[in-house]
N, C-alpha and C. Protein backbone atom coordinates (compact mmCIF):
# COMPACT_ATOMS: atom_id res chain seq x y z
N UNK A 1 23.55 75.16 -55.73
CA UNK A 1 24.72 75.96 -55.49
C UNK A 1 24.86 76.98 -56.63
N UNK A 2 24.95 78.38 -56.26
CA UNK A 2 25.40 79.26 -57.15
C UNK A 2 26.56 79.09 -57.36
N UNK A 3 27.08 79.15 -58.94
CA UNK A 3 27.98 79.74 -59.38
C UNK A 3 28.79 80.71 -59.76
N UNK A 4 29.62 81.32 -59.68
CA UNK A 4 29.92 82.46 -59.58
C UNK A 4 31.37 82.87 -60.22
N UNK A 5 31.59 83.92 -61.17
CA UNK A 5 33.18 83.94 -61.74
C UNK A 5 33.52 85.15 -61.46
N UNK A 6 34.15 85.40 -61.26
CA UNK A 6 34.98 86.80 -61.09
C UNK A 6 36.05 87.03 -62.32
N UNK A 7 35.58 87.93 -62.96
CA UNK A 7 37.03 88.40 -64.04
C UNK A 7 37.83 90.01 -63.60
N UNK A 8 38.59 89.37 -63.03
CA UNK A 8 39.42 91.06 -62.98
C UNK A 8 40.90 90.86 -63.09
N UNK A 9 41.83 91.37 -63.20
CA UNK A 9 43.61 91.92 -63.11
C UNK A 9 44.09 90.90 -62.86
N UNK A 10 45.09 90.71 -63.08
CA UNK A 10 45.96 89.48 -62.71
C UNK A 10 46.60 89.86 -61.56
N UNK A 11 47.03 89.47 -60.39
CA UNK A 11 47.46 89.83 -59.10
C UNK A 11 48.78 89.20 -58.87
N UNK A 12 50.00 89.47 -58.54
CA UNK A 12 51.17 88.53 -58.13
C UNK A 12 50.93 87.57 -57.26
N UNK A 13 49.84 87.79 -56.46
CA UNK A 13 49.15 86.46 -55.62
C UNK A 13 48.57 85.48 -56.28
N UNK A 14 48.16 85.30 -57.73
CA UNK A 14 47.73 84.74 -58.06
C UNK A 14 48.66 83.48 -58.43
N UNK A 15 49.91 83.95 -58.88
CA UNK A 15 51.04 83.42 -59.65
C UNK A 15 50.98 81.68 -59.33
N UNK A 16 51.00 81.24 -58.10
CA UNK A 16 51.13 79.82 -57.82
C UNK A 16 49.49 79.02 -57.94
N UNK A 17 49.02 79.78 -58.18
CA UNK A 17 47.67 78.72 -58.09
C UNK A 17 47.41 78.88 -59.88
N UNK A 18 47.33 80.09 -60.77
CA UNK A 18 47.41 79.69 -62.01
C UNK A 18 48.75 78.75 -62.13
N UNK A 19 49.48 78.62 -61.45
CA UNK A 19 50.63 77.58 -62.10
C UNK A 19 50.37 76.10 -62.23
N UNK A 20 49.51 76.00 -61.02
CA UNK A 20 48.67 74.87 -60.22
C UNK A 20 47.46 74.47 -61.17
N UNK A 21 47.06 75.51 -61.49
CA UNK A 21 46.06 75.24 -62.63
C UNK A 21 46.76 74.29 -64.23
N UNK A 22 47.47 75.29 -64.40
CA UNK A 22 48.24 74.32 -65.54
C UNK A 22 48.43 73.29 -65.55
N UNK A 23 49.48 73.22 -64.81
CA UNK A 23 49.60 71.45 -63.77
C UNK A 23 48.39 70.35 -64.07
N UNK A 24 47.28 71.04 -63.15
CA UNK A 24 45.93 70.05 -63.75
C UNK A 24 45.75 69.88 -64.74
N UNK A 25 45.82 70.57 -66.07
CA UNK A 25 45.56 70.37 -67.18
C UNK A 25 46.91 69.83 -68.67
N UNK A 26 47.61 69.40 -67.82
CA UNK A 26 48.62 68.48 -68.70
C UNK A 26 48.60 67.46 -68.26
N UNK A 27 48.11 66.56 -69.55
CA UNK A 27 48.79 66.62 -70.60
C UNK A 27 47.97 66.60 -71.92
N UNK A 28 46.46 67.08 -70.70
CA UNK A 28 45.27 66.98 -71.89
C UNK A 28 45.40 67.87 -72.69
N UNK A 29 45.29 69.26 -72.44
CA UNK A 29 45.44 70.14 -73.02
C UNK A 29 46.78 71.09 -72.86
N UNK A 30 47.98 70.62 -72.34
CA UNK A 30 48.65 71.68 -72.19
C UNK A 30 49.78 70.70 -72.16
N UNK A 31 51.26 71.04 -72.40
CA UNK A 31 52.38 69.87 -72.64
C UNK A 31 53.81 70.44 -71.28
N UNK A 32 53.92 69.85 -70.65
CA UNK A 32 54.64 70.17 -69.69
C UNK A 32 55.87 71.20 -69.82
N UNK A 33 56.67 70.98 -70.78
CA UNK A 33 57.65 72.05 -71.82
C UNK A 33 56.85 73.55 -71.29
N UNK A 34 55.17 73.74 -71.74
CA UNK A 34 54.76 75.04 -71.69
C UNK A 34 54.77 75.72 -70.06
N UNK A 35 55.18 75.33 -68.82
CA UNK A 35 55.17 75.40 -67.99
C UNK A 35 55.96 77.05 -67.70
N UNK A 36 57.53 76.52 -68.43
CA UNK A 36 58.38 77.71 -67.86
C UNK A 36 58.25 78.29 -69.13
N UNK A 37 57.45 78.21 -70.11
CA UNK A 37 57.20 79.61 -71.03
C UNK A 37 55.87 80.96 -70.25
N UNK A 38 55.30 79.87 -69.52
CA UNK A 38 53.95 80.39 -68.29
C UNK A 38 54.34 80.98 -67.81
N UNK A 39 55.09 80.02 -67.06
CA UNK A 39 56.35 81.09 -65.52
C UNK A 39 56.71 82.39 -65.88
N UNK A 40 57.82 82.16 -66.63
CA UNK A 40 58.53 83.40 -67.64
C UNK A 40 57.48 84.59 -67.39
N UNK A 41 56.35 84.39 -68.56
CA UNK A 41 55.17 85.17 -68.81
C UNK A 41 54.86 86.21 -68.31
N UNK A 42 54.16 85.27 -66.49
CA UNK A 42 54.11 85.94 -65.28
C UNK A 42 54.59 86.71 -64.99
N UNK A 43 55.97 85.96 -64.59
CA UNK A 43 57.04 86.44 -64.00
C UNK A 43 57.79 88.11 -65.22
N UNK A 44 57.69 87.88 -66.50
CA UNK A 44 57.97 89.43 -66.93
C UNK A 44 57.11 89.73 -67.66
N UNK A 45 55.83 89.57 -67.76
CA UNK A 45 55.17 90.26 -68.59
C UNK A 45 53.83 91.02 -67.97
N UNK A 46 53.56 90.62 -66.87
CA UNK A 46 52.37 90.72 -66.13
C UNK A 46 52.80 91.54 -65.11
């Protein structure tokens, strides 16, 4: 199986599946608290 990454723009479509991503990765690497500093982010900075 090829692998394959795509790097481009951040899209407002993207918003719930990077959120989803996070999600997977707490509490190994990421602490639930950082969730709505993410959101936020998105939501006004992007």
């Amino acid at each position: 199986m090829d692998k394959y990454l795509e790097i481009r723009k951040y899209d407002v479509q993207d918003r719930n599946k990077l959120i989803d991503i996070l999600h997977m990765n707490i509490p190994k690497y990421f602490a639930q608290s950082e969730v709505a500093d993410f959101t936020e982010y998105l939501d006004q900075e992007m």
